[in-house]
Every structure is written in C-alpha cells, then in structure tokens.
Protein backbone atom coordinates (compact mmCIF):
# COMPACT_ATOMS: atom_id res chain seq x y z
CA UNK A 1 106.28 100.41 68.95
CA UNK A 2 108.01 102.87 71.37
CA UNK A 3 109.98 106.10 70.14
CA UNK A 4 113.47 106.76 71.67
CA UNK A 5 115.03 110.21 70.89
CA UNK A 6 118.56 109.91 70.10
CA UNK A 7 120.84 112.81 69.91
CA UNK A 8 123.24 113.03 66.76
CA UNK A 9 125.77 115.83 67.47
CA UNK A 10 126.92 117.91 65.20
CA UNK A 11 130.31 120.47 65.55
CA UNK A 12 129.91 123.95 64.36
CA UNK A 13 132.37 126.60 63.90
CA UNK A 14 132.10 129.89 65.28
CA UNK A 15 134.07 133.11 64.34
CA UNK A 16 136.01 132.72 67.26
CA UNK A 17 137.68 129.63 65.44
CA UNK A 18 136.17 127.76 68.83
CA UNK A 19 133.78 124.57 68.57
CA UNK A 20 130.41 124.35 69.06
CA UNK A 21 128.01 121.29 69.62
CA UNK A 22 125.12 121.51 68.26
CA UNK A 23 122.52 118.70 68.75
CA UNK A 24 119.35 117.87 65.76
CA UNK A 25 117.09 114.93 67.50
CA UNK A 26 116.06 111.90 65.43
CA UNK A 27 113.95 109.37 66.88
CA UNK A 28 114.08 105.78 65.69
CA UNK A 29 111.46 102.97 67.07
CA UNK A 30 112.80 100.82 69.88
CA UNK A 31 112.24 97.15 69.41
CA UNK A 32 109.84 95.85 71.85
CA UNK A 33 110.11 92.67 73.99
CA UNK A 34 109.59 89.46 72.46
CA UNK A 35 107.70 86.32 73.86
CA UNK A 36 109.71 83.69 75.26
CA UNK A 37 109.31 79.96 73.23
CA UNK A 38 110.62 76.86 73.69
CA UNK A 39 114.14 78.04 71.55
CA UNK A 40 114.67 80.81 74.06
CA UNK A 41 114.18 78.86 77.01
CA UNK A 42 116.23 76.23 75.73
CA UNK A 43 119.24 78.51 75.03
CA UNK A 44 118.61 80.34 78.16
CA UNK A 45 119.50 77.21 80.11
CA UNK A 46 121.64 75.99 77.99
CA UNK A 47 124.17 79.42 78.54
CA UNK A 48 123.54 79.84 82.29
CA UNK A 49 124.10 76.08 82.97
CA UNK A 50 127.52 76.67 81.18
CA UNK A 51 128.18 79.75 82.51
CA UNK A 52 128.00 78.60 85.79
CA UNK A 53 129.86 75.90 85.38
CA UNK A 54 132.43 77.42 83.52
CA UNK A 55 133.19 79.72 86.41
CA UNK A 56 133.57 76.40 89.07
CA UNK A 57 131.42 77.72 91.61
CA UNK A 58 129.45 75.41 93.39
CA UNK A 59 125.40 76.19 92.82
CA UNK A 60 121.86 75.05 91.87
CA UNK A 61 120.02 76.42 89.10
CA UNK A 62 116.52 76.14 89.08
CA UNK A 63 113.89 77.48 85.58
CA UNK A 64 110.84 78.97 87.08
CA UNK A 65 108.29 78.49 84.52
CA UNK A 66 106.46 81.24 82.35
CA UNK A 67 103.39 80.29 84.63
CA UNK A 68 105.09 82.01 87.20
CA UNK A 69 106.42 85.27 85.96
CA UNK A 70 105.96 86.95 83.17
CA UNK A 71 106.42 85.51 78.88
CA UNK A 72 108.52 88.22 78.06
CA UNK A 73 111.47 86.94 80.40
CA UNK A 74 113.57 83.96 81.51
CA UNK A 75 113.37 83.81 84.98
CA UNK A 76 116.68 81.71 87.42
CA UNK A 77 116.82 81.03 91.02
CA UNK A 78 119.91 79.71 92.05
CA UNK A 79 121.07 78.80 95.18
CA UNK A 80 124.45 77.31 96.56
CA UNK A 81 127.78 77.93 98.91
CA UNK A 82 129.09 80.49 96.12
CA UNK A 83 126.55 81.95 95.56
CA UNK A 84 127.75 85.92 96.96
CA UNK A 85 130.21 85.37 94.16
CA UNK A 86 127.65 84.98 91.07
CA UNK A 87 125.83 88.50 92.57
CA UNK A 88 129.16 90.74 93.43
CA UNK A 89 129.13 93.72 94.75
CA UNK A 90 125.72 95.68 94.71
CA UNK A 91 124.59 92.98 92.57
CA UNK A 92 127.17 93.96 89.58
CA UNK A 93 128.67 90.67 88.63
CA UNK A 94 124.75 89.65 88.55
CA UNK A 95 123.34 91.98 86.26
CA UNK A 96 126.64 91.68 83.98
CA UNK A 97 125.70 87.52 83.59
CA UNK A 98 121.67 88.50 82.47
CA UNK A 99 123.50 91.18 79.91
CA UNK A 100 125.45 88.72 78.31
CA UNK A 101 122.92 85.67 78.66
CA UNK A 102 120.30 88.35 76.59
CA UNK A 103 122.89 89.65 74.21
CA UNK A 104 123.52 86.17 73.36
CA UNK A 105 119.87 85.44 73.28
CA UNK A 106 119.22 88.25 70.99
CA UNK A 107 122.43 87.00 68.47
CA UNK A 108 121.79 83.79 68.05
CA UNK A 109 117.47 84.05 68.16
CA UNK A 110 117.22 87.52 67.52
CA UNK A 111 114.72 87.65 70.18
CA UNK A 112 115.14 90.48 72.65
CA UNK A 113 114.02 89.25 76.30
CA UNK A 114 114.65 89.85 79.62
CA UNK A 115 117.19 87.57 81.75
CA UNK A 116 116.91 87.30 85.73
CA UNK A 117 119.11 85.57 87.86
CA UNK A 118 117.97 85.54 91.24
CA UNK A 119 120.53 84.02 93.83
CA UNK A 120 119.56 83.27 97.13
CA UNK A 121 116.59 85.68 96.60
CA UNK A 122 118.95 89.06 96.06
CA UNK A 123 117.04 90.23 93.55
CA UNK A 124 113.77 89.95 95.62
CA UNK A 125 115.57 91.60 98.81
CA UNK A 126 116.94 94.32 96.72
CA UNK A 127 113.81 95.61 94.62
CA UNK A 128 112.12 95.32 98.34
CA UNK A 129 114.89 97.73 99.39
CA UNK A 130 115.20 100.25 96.93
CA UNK A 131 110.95 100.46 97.00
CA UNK A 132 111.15 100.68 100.53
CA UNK A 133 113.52 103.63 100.08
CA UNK A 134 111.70 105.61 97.37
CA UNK A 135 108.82 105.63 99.48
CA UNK A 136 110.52 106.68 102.35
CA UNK A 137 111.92 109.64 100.30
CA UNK A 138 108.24 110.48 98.88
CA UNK A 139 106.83 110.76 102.14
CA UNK A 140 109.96 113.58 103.04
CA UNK A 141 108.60 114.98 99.55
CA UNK A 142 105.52 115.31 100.91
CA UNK A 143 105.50 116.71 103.91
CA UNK A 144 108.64 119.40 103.05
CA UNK A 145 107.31 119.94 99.60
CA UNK A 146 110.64 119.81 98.47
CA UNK A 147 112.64 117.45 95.86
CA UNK A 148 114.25 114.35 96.69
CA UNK A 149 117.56 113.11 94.79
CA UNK A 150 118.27 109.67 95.75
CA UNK A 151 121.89 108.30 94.96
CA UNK A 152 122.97 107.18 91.42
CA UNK A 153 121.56 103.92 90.21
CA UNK A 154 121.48 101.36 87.47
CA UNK A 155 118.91 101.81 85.32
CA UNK A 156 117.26 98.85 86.59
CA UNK A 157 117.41 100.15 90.06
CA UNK A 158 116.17 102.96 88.73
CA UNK A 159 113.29 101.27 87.00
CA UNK A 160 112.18 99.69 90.36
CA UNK A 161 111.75 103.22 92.01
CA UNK A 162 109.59 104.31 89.25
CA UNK A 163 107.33 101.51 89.52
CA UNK A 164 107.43 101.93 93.21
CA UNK A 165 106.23 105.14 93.00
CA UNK A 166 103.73 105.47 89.96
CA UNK A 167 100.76 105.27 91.68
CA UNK A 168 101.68 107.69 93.76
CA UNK A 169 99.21 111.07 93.50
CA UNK A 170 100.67 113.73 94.94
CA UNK A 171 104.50 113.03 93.51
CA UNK A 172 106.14 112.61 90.18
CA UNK A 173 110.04 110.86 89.46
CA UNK A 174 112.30 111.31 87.10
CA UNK A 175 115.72 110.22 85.90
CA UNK A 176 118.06 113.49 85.48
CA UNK A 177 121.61 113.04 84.83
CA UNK A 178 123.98 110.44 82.69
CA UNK A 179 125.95 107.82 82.73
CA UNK A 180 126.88 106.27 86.40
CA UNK A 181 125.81 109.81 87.89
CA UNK A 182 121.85 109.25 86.81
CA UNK A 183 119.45 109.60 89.66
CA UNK A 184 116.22 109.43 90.26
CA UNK A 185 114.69 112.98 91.44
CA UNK A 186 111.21 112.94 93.40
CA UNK A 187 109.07 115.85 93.58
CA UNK A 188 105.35 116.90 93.95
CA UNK A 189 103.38 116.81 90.56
C-alpha cells in the first residue's frame, strides 16, 4: 500500500486578533489499482458504448484486450469522422470521459482502474510529444546546469514526463506548484 500525506489545516489566533494557518500532516494509505475481470470490462464497454452514443457522434469503438496492455486498465481505440470532438481541446473533453467511465467503474464495482480512450491515436501522439519535450529540456539541463520549468500540465501529462525522464542519470523532476499552475521542474541530481 502507498502513503499519501494529506494536509488538514488548522486556524490559529494570534494576539494581533489576525488568522493563522497552521498545517499537522496525516497520512492515510492510498488504494492501489485493481485487476481488471470480466465485470469491469463488461461495464467498461457497456458505459463508453453509451456514452458515445449518447453524444450522436459518429465513431468506432474498438476493446484492445488485456494481452495487449496492461490488467490494471481498460484500454479504447476509437476512430471515426467526429472523432476531434470526443478528444477537445488539449485532449480535455478526453480525459474528462476516462474520469467519469472510472468513477463509475469504481461506484458500481468498487474497483479502482485506469480508463484510456485513445482516438485516432491522440493519446499515442501526445505522450510521444510531451517525452520528446522533456528530453529536449533535460539535455538544456545538462549542458547549462541550470533548472528547467516546463509549462503547467495535467497530472497525467505530468506523469508521462516523469517516466520519460527516470532513467535519466545526471537529472532529477519534480512536480512544484498546485492546482492548474503545477509544473514539472528539471534539474541535475
């Protein structure tokens, strides 16, 4: 089991009659994946056939099998003449479908997995991308020595530049910020 710190704040008052925010760190276990059965799968296509077809758009869905990726997720292709509207813009409307296709998951099953919907191979195109991009800012690491802040990303874009990058010897990432302003920050270990 992994341990997540979570921060419970606390207001204090201070002579000054101002408030202060103080911060005592608890750390609860955070529930790992789960394998993906016959259930999940089921329900898995089950919500993104409806989905789809709730929202008209004219597409192919296709279940690539557990063989193929990994038993911890449910993994889509779809293709199709709407497709551009199922991703959105940077991929938004996309990730927003696997949230609610998981949330569901984990309701109704109470199995936590991981969704992807790849249309038209976006999701291929895009990890490419951002990898391509955090190596391109370790190499400026390492030859100025200095650290790299990319842009604000998802956390899943986020996750991909990690991964990119942990093999990596001479560098070291990390997320600094919060909210929509996170980035990932590159620097020599």
């Amino acid at each position: 089991m992994i341990e997540a710190t979570i921060e419970d704040d606390k207001e204090k008052s201070s002579k000054s009659g101002l408030t202060k925010k103080s911060s005592n760190k608890k750390t609860s276990p955070v529930r790992e994946m789960d394998d993906v059965d016959e259930d999940t799968e089921k329900l898995a296509v089950d919500l993104v056939n409806y989905i789809l077809s709730s929202l008209e758009v004219d597409v192919k869905t296709f279940f690539r099998d557990q063989d193929d990726f990994d038993n911890k997720s449910v993994y889509f292709e779809i293709e199709g003449d709407d497709s551009g509207l199922i991703i959105g813009r940077k991929g938004e409307t996309l990730r927003s479908l696997e949230f609610l296709i998981s949330f569901i998951i984990k309701r109704q099953l109470d199995k936590k997995v991981r969704v992807i919907l790849d249309v038209e191979g976006y999701q291929e195109r895009r990890r490419q991308n951002i990898a391509s991009l955090a190596e391109s800012a370790a190499e400026k690491v390492i030859k100025s020595g200095k650290p790299v802040k990319m842009d604000p990303m998802s956390p899943f874009d986020r996750r991909i530049v990690h991964l990119a990058l942990e093999k990596e010897s001479k560098i070291t990432t990390e997320s600094q910020g919060s909210g929509s302003r996170r980035q990932v920050v590159i620097k020599l270990k």
